[in-house]
C-alpha atoms as a PDB file:
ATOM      1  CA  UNK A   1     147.186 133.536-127.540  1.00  0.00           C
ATOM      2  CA  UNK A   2     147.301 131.891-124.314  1.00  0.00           C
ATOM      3  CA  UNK A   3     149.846 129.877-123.582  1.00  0.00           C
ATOM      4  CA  UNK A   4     150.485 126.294-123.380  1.00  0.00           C
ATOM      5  CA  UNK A   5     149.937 125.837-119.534  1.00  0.00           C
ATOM      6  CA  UNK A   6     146.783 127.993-118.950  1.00  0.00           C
ATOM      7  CA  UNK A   7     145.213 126.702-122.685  1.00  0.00           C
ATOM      8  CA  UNK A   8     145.482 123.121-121.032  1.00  0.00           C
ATOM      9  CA  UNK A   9     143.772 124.312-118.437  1.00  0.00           C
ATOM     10  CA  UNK A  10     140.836 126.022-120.212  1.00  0.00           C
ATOM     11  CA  UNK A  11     140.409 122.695-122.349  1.00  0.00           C
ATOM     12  CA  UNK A  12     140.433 120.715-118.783  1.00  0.00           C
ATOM     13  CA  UNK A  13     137.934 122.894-117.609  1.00  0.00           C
ATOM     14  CA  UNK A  14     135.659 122.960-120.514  1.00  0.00           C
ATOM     15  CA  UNK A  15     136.292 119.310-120.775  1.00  0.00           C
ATOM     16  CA  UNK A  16     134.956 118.974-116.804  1.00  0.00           C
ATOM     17  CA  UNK A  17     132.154 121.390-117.789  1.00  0.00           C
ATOM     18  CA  UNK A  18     131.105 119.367-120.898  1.00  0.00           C
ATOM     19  CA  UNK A  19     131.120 116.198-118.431  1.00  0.00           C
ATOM     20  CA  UNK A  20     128.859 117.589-115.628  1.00  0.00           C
ATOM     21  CA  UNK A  21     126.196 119.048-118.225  1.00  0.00           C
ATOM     22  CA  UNK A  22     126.436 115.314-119.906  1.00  0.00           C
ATOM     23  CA  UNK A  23     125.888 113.734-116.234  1.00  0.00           C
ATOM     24  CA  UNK A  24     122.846 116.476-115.751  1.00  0.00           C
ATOM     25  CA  UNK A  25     121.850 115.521-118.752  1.00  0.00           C
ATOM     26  CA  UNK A  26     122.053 111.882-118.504  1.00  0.00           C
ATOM     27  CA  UNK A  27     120.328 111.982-115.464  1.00  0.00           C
ATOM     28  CA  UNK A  28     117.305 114.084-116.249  1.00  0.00           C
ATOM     29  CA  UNK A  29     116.754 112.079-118.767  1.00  0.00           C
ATOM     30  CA  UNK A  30     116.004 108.386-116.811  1.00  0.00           C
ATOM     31  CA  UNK A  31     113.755 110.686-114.277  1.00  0.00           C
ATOM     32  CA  UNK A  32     111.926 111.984-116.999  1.00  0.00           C
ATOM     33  CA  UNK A  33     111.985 108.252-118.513  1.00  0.00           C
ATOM     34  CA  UNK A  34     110.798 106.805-115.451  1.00  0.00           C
ATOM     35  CA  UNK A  35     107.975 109.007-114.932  1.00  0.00           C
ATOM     36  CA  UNK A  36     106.915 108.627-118.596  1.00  0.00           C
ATOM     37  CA  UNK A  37     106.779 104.921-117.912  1.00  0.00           C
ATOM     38  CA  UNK A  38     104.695 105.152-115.057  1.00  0.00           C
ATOM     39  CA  UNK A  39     101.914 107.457-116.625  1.00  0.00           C
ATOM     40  CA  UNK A  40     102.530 104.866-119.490  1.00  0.00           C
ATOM     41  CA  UNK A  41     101.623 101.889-116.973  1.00  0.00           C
ATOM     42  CA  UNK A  42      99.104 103.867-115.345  1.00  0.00           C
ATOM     43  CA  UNK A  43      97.475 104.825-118.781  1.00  0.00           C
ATOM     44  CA  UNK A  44      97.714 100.995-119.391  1.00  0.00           C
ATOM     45  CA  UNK A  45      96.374  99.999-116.237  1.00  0.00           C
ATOM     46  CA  UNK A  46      93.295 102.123-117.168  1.00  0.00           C
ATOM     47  CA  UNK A  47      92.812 100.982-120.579  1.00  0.00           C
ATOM     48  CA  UNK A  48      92.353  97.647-118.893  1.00  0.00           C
ATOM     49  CA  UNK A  49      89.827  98.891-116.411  1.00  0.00           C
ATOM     50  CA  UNK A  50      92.127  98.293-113.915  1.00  0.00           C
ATOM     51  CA  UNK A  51      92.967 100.572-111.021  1.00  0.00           C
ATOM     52  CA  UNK A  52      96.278 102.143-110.384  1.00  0.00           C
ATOM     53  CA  UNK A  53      97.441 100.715-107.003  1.00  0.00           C
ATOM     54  CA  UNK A  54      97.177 103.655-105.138  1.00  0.00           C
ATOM     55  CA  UNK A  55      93.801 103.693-105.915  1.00  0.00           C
ATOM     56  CA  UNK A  56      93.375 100.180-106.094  1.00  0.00           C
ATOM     57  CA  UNK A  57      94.148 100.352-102.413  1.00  0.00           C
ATOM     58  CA  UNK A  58      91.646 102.788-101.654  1.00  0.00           C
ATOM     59  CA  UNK A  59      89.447 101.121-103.829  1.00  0.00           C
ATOM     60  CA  UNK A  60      89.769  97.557-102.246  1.00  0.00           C
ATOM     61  CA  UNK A  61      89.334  99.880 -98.874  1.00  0.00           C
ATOM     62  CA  UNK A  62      86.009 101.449-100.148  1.00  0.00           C
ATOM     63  CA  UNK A  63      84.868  97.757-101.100  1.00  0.00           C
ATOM     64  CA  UNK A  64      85.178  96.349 -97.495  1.00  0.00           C
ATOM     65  CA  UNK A  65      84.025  99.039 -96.338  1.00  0.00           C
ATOM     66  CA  UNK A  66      81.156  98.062 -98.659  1.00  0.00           C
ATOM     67  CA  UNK A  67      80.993  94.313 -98.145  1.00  0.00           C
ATOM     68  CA  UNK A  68      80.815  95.081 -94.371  1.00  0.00           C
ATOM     69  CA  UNK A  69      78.016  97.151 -95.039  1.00  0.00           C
ATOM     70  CA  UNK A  70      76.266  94.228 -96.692  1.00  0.00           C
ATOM     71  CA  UNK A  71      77.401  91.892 -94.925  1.00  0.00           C
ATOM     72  CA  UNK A  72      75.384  93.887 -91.586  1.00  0.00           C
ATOM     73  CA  UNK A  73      72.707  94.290 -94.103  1.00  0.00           C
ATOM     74  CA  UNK A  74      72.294  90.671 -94.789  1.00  0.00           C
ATOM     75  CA  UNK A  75      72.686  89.826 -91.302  1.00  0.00           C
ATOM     76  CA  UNK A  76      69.516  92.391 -89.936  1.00  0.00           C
ATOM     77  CA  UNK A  77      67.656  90.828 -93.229  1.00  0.00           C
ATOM     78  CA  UNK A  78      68.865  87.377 -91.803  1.00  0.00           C
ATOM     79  CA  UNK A  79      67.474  88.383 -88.385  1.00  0.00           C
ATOM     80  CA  UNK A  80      64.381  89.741 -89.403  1.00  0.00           C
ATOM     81  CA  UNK A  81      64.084  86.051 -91.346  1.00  0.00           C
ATOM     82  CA  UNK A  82      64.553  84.281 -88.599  1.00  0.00           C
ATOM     83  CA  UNK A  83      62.378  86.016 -86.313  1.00  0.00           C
ATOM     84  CA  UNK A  84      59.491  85.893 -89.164  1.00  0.00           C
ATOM     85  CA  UNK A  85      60.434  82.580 -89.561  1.00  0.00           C
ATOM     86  CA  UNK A  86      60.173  81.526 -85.840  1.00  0.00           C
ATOM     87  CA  UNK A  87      57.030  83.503 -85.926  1.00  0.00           C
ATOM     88  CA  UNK A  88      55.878  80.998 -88.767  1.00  0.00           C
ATOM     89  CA  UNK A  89      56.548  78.203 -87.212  1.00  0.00           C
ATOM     90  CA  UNK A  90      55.213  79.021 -83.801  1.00  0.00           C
ATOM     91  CA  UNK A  91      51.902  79.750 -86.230  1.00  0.00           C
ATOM     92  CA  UNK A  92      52.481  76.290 -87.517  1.00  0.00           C
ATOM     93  CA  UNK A  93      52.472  74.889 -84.295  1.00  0.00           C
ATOM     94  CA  UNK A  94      49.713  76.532 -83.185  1.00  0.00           C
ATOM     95  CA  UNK A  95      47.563  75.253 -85.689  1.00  0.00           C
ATOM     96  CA  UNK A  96      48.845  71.854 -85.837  1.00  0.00           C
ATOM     97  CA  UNK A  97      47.691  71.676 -82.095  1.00  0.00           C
ATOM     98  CA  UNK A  98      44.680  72.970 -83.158  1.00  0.00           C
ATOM     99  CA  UNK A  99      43.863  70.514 -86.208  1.00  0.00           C
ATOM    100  CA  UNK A 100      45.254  67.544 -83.646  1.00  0.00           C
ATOM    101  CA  UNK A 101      42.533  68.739 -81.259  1.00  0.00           C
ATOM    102  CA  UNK A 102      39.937  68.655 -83.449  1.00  0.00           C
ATOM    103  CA  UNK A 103      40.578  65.902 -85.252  1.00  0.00           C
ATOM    104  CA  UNK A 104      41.606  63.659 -82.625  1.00  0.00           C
ATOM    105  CA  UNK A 105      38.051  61.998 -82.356  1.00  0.00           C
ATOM    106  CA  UNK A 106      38.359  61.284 -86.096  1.00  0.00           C
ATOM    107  CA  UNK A 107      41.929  59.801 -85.538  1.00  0.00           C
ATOM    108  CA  UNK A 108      40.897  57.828 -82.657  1.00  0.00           C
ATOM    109  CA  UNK A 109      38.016  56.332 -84.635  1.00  0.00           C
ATOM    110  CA  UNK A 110      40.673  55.845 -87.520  1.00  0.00           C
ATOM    111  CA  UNK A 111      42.438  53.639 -85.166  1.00  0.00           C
ATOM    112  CA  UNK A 112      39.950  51.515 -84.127  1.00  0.00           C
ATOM    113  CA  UNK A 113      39.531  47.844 -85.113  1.00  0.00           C
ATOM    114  CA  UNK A 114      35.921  47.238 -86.810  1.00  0.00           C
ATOM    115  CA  UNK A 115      34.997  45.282 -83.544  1.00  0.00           C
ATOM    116  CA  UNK A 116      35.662  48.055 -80.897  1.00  0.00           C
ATOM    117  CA  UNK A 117      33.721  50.839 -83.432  1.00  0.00           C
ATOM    118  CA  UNK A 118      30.779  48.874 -84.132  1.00  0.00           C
ATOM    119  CA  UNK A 119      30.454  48.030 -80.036  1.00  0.00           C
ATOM    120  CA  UNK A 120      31.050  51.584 -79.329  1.00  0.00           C
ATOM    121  CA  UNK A 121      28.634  52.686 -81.883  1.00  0.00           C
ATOM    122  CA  UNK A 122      25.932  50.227 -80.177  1.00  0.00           C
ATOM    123  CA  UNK A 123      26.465  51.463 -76.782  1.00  0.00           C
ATOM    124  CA  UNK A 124      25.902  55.071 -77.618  1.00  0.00           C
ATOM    125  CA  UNK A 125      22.330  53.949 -79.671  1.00  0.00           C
ATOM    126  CA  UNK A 126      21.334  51.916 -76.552  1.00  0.00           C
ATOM    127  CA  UNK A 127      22.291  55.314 -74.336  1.00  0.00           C
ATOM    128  CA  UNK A 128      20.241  57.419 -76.332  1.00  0.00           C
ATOM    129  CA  UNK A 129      16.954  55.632 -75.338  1.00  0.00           C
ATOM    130  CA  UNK A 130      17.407  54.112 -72.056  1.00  0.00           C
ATOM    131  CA  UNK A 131      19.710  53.991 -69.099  1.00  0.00           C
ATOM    132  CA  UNK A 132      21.947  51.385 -68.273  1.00  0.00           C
ATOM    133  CA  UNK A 133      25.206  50.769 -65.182  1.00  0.00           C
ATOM    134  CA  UNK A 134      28.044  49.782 -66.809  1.00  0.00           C
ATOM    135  CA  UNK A 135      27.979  46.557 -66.073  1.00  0.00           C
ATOM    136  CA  UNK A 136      24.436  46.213 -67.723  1.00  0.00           C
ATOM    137  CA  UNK A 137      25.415  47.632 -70.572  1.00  0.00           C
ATOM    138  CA  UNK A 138      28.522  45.175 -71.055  1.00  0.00           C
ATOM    139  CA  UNK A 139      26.182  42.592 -70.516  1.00  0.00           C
ATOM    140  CA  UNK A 140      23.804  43.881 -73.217  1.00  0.00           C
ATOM    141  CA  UNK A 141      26.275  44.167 -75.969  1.00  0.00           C
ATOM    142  CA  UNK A 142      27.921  40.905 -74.987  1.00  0.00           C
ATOM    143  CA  UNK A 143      24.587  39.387 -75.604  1.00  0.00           C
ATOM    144  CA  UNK A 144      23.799  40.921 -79.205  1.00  0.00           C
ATOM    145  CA  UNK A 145      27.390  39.077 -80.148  1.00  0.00           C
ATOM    146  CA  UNK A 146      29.925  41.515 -79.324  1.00  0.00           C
ATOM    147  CA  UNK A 147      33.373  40.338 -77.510  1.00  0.00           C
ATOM    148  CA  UNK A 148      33.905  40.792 -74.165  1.00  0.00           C
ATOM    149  CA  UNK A 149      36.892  42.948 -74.992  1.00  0.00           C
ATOM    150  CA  UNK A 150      35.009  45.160 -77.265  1.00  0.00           C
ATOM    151  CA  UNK A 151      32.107  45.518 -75.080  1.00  0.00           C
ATOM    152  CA  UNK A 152      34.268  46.600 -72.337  1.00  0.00           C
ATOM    153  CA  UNK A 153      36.366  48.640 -74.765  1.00  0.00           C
ATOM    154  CA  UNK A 154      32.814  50.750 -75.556  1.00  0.00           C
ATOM    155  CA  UNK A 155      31.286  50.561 -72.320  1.00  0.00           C
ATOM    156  CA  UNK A 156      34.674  52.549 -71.372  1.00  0.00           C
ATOM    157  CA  UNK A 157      35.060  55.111 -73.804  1.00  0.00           C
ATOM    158  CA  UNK A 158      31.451  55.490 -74.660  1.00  0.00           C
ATOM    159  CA  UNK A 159      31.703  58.551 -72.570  1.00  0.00           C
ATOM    160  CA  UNK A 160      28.687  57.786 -70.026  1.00  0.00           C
ATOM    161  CA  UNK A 161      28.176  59.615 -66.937  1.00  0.00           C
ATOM    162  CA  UNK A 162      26.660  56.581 -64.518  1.00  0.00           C
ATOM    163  CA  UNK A 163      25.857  58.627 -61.898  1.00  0.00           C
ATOM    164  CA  UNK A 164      22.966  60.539 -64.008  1.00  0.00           C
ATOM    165  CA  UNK A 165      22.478  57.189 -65.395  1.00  0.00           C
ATOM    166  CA  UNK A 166      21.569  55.913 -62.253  1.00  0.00           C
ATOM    167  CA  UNK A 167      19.525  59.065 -61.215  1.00  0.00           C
ATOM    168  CA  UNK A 168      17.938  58.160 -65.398  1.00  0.00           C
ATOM    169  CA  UNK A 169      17.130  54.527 -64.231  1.00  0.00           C
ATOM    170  CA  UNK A 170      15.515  55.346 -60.583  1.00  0.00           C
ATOM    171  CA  UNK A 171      13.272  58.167 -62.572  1.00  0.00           C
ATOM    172  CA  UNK A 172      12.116  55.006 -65.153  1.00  0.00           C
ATOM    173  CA  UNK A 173      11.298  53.002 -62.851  1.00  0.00           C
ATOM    174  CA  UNK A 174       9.196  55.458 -60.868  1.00  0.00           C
ATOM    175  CA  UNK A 175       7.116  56.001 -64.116  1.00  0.00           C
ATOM    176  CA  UNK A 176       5.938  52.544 -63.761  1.00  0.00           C
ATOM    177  CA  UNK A 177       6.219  51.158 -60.562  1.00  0.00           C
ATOM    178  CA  UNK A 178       6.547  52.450 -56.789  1.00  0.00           C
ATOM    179  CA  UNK A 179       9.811  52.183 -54.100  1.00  0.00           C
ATOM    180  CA  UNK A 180      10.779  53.091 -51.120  1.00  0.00           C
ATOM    181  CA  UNK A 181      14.305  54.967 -51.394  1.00  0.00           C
ATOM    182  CA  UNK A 182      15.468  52.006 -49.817  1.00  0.00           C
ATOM    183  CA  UNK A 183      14.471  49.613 -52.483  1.00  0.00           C
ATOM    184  CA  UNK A 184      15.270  51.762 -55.070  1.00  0.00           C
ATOM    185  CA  UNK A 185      18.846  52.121 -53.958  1.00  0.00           C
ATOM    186  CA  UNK A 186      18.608  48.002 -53.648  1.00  0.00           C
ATOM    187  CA  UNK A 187      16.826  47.631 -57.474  1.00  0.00           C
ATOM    188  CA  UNK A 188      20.012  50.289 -58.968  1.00  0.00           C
ATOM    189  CA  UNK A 189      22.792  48.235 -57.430  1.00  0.00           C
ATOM    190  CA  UNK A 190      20.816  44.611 -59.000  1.00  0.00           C
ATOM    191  CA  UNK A 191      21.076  46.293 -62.289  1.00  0.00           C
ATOM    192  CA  UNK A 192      24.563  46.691 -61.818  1.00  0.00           C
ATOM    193  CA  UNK A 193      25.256  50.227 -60.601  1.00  0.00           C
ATOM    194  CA  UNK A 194      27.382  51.068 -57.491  1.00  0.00           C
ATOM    195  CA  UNK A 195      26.555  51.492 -54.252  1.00  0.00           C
ATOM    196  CA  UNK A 196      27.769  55.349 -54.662  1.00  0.00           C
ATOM    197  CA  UNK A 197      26.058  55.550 -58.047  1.00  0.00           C
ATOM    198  CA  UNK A 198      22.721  54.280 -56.864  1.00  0.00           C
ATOM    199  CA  UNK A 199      22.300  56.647 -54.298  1.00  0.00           C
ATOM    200  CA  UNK A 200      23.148  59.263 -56.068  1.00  0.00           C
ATOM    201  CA  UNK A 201      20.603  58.264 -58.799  1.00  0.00           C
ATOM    202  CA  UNK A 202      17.541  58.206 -56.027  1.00  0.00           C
ATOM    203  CA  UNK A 203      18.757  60.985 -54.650  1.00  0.00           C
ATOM    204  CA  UNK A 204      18.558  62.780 -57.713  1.00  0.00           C
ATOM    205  CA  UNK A 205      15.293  61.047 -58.882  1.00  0.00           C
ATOM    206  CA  UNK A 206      12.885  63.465 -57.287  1.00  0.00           C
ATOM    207  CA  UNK A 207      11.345  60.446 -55.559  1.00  0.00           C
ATOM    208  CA  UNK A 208       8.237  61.620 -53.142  1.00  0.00           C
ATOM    209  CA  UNK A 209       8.192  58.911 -50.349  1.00  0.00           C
ATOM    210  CA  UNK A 210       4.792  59.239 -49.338  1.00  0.00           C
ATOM    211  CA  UNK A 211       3.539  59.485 -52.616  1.00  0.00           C
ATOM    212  CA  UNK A 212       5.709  56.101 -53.736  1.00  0.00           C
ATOM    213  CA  UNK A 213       4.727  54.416 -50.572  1.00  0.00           C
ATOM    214  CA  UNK A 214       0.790  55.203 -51.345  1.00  0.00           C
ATOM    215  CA  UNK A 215       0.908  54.120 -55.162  1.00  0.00           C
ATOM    216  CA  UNK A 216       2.947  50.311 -53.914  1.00  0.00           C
ATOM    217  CA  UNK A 217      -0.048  50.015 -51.421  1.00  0.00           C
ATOM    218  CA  UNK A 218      -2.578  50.142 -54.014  1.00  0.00           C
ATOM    219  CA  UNK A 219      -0.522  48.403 -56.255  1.00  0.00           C
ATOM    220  CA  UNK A 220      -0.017  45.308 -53.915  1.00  0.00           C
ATOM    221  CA  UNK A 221      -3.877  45.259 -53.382  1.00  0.00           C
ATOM    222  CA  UNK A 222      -4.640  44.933 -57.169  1.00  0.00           C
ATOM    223  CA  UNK A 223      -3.070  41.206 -57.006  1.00  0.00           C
ATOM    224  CA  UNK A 224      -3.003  40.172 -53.250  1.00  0.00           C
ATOM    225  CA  UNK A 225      -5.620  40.991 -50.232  1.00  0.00           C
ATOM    226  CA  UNK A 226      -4.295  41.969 -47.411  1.00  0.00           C
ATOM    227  CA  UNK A 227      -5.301  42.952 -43.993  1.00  0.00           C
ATOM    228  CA  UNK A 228      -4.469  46.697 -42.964  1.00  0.00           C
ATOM    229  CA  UNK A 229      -1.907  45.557 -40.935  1.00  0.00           C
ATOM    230  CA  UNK A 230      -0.561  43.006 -43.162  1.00  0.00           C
ATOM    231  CA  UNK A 231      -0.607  45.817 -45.858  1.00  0.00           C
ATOM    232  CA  UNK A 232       1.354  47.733 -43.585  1.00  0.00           C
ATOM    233  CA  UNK A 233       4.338  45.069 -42.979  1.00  0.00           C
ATOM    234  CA  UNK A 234       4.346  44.570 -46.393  1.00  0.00           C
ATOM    235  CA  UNK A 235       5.360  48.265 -47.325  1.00  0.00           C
ATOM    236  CA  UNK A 236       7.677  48.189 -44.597  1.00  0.00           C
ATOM    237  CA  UNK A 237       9.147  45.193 -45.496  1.00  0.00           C
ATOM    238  CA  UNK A 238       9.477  47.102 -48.861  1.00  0.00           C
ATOM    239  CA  UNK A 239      11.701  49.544 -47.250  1.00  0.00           C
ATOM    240  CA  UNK A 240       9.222  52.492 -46.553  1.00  0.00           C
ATOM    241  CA  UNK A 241       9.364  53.948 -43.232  1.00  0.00           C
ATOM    242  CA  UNK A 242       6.237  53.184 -40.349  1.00  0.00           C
ATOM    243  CA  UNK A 243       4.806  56.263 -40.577  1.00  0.00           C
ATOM    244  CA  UNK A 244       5.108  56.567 -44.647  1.00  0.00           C
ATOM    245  CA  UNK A 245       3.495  52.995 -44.579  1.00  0.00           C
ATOM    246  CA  UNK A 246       0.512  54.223 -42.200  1.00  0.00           C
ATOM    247  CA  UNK A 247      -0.044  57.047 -43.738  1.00  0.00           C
ATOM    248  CA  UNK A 248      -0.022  55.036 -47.169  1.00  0.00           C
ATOM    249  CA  UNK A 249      -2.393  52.156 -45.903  1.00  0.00           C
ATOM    250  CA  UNK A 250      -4.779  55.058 -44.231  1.00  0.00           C
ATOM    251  CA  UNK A 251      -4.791  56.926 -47.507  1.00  0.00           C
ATOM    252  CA  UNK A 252      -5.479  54.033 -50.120  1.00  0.00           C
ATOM    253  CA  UNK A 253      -9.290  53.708 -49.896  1.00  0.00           C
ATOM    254  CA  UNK A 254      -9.459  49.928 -49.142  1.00  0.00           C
ATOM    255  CA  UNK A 255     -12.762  48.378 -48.278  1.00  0.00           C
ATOM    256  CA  UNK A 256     -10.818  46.028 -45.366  1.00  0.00           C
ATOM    257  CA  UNK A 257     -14.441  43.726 -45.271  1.00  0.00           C
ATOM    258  CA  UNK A 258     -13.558  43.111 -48.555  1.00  0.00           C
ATOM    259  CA  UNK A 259     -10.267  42.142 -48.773  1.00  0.00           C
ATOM    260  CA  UNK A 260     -11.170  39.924 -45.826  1.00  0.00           C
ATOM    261  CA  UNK A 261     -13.716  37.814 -48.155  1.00  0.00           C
ATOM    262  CA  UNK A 262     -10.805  37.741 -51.389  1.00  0.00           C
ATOM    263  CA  UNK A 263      -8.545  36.342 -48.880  1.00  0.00           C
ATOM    264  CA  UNK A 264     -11.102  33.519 -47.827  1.00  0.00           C
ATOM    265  CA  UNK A 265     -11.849  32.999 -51.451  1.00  0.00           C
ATOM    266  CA  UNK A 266      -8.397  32.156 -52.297  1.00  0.00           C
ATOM    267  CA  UNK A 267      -7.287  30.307 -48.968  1.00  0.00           C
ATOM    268  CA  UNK A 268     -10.155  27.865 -50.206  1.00  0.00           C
ATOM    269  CA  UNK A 269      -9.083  27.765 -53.685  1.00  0.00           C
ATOM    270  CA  UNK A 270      -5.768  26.182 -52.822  1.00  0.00           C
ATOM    271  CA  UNK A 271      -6.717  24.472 -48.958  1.00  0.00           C
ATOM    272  CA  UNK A 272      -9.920  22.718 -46.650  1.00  0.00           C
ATOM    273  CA  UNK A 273     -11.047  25.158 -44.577  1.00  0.00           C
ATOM    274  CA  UNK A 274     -14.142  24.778 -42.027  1.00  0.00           C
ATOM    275  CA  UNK A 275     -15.684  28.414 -41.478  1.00  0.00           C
ATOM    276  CA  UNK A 276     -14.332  28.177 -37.989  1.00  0.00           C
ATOM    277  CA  UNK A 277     -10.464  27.560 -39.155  1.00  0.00           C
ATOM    278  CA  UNK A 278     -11.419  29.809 -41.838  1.00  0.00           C
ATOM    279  CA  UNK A 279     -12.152  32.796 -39.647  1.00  0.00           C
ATOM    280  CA  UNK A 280      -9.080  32.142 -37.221  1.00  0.00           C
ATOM    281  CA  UNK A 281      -6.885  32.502 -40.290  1.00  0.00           C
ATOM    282  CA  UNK A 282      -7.929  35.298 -41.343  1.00  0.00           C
ATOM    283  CA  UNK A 283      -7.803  36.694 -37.527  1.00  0.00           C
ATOM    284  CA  UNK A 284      -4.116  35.516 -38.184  1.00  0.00           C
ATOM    285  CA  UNK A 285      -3.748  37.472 -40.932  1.00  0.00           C
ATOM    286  CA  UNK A 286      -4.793  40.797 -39.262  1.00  0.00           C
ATOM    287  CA  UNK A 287      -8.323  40.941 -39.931  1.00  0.00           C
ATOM    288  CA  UNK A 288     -10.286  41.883 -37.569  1.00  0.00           C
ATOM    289  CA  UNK A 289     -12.736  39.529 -35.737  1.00  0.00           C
ATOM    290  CA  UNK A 290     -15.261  41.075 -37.491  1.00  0.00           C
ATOM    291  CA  UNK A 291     -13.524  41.508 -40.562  1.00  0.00           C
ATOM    292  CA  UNK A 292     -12.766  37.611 -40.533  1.00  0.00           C
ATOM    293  CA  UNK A 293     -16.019  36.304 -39.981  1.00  0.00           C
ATOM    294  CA  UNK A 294     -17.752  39.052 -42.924  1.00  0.00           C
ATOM    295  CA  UNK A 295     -14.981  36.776 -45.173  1.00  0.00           C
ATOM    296  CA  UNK A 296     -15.447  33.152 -44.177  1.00  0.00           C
ATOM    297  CA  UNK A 297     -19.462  33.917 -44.338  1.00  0.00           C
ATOM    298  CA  UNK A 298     -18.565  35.386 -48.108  1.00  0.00           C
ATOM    299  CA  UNK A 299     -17.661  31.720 -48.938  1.00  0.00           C
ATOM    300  CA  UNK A 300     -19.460  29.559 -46.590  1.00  0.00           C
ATOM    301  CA  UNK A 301     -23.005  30.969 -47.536  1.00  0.00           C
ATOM    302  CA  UNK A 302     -26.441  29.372 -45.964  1.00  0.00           C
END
């Protein structure tokens, strides 16, 4: 038996004892409740698909991670877009320059009024068989009824090159009759060329001088006697030099006796003439004396 002091303080200590195992206790059991709560939430979490937030941090980590990734993936896509795009569109351009080239006769001609194409469409018909200036070819649609507007609106964009027109022109007109360069330069700028254009034209007409001034002398005597020297004038006064003119008159086979007695026969048909006036006329004329008196006795016969 203990007694009454040291039994009091057995009970006190088995009484402190009893509290510190119940505190130990106590308190072992919230840890173990709080970690039995968190699996629970994190075993709920799951359930829902959801992540825990530990790894729902890493998680949200690993997806912008990811999204930057895309992101730079869309962005080179983008890039390579918009190059291919620029690319297109340069293409685009390209060929839109292209179809407005080609088609920019078609759209011209779209935008003209009925008057301007129809003049424009006459002025290329009348280039394609014969050579005209400008100004003679306004003229010659003005006269078939076109406006003066639209003539000159063709006669400009008709696309004419009048300096081969003119060098066109001078070769017609040595096909059927004969110049000097002189008066071909002078029967261009009557038709309406340029100075510039119509000496460019008999420049570029392959015109033989000698040749032209030969064919006009036997051209003039086929409607007009003349004397040698009268002939000669005459082709000078046409514009060929003195020696082409001599050289012409020498070359073109007239009988001079004869062309004295033409010219008597027409002085008479038109005046009174004795055979003495008769004969100094035709001295006048440059007949010889005895080229003058074979005429007057031609047409004043015994």
């Amino acid at each position: 038996m203990l007694n009454g002091k040291k039994e009091y303080c057995f009970i006190r200590l088995v009484l402190t004892a009893s509290c510190v195992a119940f505190i130990l206790c106590s308190c072992s059991g919230n840890t173990g409740s709080t970690k039995t709560a968190a699996d629970a939430s994190v075993s709920t979490h799951a359930e829902a698909g959801k992540v825990p937030v530990e790894n729902s941090s890493k998680a949200a980590g690993q997806a912008e991670q990811g999204g930057r990734d895309e992101k730079k993936d869309v962005q080179s896509t983008g890039e390579f877009e918009i190059s291919e795009g620029t690319t297109g569109k340069r293409n685009e351009k390209k060929d839109s320059a292209k179809d407005v080239k080609e088609n920019a006769q078609d759209s011209s001609q779209e935008s003209l009024t009925e008057g301007q194409a129809n003049a424009l469409r006459k002025a290329k018909e009348y280039l394609n068989y014969d050579a005209f200036s400008a100004k003679g070819l306004t003229k010659q649609l003005v006269y078939n009824g076109f406006s003066e507007e639209d003539a000159a609106y063709a006669v400009e964009h008709c696309e004419a090159d009048w300096n081969e027109q003119a060098a066109y022109k001078a070769k017609s007109y040595l096909e059927y009759s004969a110049f000097s360069k002189d008066g071909l330069v002078d029967q261009l700028v009557y038709e309406g060329f340029t100075l510039e254009q119509a000496e460019y034209g008999v420049a570029n007409s392959e015109i033989d001088t000698g040749e032209q001034a030969k064919d006009a002398a036997i051209s003039f005597l086929k409607y007009t006697p003349y004397s040698y020297s009268g002939l000669v004038d005459m082709l000078k006064y046409q514009g060929y030099s003195e020696e082409e003119s001599v050289a012409a008159v020498d070359a073109c086979g007239a009988d001079w006796n004869e062309q004295a007695a033409r010219s008597a026969e027409s002085y008479l048909k038109y005046m009174s003439f004795s055979k003495e006036e008769l004969v100094d006329q035709l001295i006048f004329d440059g007949f010889t004396e005895e080229q003058a008196e074979y005429g007057a006795n031609s047409v004043y016969k015994d």
